[in-house]
Protein backbone atom coordinates (compact mmCIF):
# COMPACT_ATOMS: atom_id res chain seq x y z
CA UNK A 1 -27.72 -1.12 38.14
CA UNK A 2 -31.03 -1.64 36.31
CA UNK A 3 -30.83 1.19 34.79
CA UNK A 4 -27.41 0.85 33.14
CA UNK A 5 -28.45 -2.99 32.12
CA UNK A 6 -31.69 -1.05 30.32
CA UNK A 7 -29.38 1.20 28.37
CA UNK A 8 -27.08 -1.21 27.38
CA UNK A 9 -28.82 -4.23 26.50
CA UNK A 10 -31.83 -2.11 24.85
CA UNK A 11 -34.23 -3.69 27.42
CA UNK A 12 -35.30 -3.99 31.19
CA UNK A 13 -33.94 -7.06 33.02
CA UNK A 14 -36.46 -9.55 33.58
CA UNK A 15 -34.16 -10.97 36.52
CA UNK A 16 -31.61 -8.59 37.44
CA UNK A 17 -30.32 -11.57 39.46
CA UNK A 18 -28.57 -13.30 36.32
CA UNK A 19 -26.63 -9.83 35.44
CA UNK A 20 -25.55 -9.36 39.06
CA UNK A 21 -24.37 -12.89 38.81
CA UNK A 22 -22.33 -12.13 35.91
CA UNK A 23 -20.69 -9.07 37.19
CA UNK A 24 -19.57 -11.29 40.48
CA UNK A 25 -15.84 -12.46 40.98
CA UNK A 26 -15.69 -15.54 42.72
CA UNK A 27 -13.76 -13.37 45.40
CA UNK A 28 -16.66 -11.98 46.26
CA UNK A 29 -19.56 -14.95 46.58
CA UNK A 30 -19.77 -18.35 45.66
CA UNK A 31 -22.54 -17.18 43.12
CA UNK A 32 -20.12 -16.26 40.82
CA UNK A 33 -20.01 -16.01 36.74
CA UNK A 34 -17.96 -18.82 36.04
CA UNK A 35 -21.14 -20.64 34.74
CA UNK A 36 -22.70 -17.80 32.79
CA UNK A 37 -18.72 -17.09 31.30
CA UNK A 38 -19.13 -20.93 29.99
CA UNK A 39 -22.47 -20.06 28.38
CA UNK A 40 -21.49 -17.03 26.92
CA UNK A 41 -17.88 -17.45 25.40
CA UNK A 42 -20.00 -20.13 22.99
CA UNK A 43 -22.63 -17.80 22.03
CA UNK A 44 -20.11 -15.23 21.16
CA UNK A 45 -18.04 -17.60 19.01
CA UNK A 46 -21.18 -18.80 17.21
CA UNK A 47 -22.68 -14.89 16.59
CA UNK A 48 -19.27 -13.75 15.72
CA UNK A 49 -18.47 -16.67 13.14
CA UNK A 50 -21.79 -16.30 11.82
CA UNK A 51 -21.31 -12.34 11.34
CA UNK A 52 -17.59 -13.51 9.72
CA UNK A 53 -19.52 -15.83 7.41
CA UNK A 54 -21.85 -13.80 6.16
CA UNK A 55 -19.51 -10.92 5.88
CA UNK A 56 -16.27 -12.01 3.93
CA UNK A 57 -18.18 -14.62 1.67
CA UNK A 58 -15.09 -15.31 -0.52
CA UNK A 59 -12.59 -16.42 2.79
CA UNK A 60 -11.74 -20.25 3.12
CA UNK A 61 -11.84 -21.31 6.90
CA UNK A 62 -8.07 -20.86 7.76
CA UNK A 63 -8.81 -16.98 7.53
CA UNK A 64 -12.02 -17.03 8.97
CA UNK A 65 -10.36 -18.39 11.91
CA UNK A 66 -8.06 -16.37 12.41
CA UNK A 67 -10.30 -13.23 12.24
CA UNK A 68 -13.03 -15.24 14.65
CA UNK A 69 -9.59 -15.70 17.36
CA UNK A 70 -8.63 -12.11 16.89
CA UNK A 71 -12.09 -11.04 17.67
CA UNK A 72 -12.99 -12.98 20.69
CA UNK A 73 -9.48 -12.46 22.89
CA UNK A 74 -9.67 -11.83 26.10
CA UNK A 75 -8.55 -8.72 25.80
CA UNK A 76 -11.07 -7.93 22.94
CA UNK A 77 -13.75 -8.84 25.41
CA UNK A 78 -12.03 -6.35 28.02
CA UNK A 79 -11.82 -3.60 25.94
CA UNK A 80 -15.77 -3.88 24.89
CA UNK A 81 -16.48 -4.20 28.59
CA UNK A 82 -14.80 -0.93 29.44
CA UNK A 83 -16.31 0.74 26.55
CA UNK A 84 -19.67 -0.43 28.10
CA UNK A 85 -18.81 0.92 31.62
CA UNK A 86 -18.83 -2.01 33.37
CA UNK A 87 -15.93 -1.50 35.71
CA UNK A 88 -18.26 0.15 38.63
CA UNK A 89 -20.83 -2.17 38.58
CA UNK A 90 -18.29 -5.45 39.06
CA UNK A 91 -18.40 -7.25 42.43
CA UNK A 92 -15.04 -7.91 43.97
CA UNK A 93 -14.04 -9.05 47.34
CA UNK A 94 -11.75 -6.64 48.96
CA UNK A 95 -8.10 -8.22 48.18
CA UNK A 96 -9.29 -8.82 44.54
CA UNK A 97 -9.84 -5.18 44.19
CA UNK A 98 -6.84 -4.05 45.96
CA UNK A 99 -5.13 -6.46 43.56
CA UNK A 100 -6.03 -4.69 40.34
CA UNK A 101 -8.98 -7.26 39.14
CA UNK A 102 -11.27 -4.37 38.20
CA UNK A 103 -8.80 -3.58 35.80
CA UNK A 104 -7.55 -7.03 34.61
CA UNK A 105 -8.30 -8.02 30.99
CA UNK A 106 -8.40 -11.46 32.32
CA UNK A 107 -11.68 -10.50 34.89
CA UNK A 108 -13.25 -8.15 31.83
CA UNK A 109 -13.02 -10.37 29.77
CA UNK A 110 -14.93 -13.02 31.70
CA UNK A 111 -17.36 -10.93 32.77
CA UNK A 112 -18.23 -9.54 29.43
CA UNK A 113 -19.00 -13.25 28.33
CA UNK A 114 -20.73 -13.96 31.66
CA UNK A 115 -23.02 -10.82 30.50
CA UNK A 116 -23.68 -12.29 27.23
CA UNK A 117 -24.90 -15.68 28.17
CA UNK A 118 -27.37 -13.88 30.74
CA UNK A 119 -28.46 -12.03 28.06
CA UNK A 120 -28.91 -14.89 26.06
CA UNK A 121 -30.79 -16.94 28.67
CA UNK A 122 -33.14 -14.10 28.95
CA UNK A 123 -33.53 -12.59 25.92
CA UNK A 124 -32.44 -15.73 23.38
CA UNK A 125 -30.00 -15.89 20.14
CA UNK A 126 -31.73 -12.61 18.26
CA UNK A 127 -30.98 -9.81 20.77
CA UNK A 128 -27.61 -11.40 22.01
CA UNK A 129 -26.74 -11.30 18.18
CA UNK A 130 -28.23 -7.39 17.48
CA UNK A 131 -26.09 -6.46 21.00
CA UNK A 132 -22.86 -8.38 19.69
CA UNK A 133 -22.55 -6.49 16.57
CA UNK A 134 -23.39 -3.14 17.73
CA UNK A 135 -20.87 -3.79 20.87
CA UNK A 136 -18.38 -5.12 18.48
CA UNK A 137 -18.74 -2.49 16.01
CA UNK A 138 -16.20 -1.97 13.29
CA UNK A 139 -13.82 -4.76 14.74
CA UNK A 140 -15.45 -6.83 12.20
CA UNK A 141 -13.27 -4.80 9.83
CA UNK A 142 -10.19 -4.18 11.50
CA UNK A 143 -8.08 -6.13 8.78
CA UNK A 144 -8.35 -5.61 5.64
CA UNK A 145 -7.09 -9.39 5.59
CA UNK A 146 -7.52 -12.22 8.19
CA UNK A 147 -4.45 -11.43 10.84
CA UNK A 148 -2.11 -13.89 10.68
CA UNK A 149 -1.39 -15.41 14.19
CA UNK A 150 2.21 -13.98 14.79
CA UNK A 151 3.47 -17.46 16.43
CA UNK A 152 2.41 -19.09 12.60
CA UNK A 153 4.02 -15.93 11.14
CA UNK A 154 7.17 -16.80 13.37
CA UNK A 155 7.47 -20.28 12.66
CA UNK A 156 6.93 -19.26 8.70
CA UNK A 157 10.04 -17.00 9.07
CA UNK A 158 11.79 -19.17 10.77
CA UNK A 159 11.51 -22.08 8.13
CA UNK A 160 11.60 -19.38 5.13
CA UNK A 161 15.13 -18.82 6.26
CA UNK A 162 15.83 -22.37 7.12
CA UNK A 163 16.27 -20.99 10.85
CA UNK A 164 15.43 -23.49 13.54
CA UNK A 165 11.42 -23.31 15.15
CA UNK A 166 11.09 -21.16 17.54
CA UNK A 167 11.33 -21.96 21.16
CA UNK A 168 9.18 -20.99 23.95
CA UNK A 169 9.86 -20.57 27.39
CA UNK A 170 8.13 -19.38 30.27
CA UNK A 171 10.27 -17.41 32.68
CA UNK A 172 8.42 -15.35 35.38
CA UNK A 173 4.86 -15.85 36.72
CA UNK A 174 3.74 -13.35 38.96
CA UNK A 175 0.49 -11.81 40.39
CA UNK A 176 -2.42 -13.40 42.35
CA UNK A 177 -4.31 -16.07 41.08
CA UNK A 178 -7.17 -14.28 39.58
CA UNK A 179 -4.54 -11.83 37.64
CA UNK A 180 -1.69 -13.60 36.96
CA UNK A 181 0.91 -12.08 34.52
CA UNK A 182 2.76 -14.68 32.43
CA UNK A 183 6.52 -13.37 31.13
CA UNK A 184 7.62 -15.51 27.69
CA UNK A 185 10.48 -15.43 26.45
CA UNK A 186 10.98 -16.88 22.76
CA UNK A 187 14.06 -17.86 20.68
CA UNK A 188 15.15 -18.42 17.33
CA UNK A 189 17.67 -20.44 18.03
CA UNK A 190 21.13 -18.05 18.66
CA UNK A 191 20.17 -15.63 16.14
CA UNK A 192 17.42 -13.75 18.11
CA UNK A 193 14.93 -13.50 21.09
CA UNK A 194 12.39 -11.40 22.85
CA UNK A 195 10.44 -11.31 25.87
CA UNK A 196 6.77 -10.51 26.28
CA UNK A 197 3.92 -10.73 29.49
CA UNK A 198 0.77 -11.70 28.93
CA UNK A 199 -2.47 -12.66 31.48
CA UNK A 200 -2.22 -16.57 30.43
CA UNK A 201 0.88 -18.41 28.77
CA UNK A 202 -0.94 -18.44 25.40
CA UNK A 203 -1.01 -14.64 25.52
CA UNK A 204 2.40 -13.93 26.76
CA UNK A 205 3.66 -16.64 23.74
CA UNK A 206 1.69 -14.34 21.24
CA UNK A 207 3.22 -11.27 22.36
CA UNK A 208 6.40 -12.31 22.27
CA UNK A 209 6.50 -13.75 18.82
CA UNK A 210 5.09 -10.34 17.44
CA UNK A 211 7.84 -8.70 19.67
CA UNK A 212 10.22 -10.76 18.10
CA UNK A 213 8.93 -10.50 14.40
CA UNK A 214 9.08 -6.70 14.70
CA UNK A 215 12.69 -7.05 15.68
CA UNK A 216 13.32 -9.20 13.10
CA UNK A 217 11.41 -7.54 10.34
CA UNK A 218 9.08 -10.21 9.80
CA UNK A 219 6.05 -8.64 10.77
């Protein structure tokens, strides 16, 4: 493991401890990375808005925002984490891995901030900042505009049309605690609807107004 730490952080661990740490489900020991995963989520948000300021000088804060949220997503953070290989190196007790956690966006993406804030403890803001933006890459420039939030670009359809606001409503939850999937299922009022899942109710809400604004042209 101390070799693949070296080759993706650009440097030897100091204490190999902190990375194991991060890379451990609470299934697995009480030493787990909820702690680090604190630490780390606000690093990232503070290197990322800082790379958003500097890079799209002429953007008022509503757009920043909404490139900083589209950048930082739990899924965002799982997808960087599997590009990194961390999958074998995560510690999982035995029914959280027969459960799917090594794959769950919701575990990746945890871990990947847990990794950050032990970076940052041991190596401080500079390196976590050069190891964000090279592990983030060209996300920065995914849009060639800041994303619009598709539940904002619901409700704006909604009221453009003088439709009622749409209504959300959570109608399955299913899966183990540490991977639950989330099924949302949003209406504008009798005119249209669409179901989505997500890993958390905030994710399963976005998915299903984007479902619906395809269906409804509004995208």
């Amino acid at each position: 493991m101390g070799g693949w730490v070296e080759r993706t952080f650009g440097r030897p661990a100091q204490e190999l401890a902190a990375f194991e740490r991060a890379l451990t489900h609470g299934s697995q020991a009480a030493g787990n990375y909820q702690r680090l995963e604190f630490l780390g989520d606000r690093v990232l948000g503070l290197i990322v808005a800082e790379w958003l300021f500097e890079r799209f000088p002429e953007e008022p804060e509503g757009a920043l925002s909404r490139r900083l949220n589209a950048l930082v997503t739990g899924p965002v953070c799982a997808d960087v984490a599997r590009e990194l290989g961390v999958v074998p190196f995560l510690r999982l007790g035995k029914q959280a891995r027969d459960d799917g956690a090594a794959d769950s966006d919701n575990v990746l993406g945890d871990v990947m901030e847990a990794l950050i804030g032990a970076f940052y403890r041991e190596a401080g803001l500079d390196a976590v900042r050069k190891f964000v933006r090279a592990a983030w890459g060209e996300r920065i420039d995914a849009h060639a505009k800041a994303p619009k939030h598709p539940k904002s670009a619901l409700q704006e359809w909604a009221a453009a049309r003088n439709r009622r606001p749409p209504e959300y409503e959570v109608v399955d939850r299913s899966g183990p605690n540490h991977a639950p999937r989330f099924t949302v299922k949003v209406s504008v009022g009798k005119l249209a609807e669409a179901s989505a899942e997500g890993s958390n109710k905030q994710e399963a809400e976005t998915a299903a107004a984007a479902a619906l604004l395809a269906k409804l042209g509004g995208s």
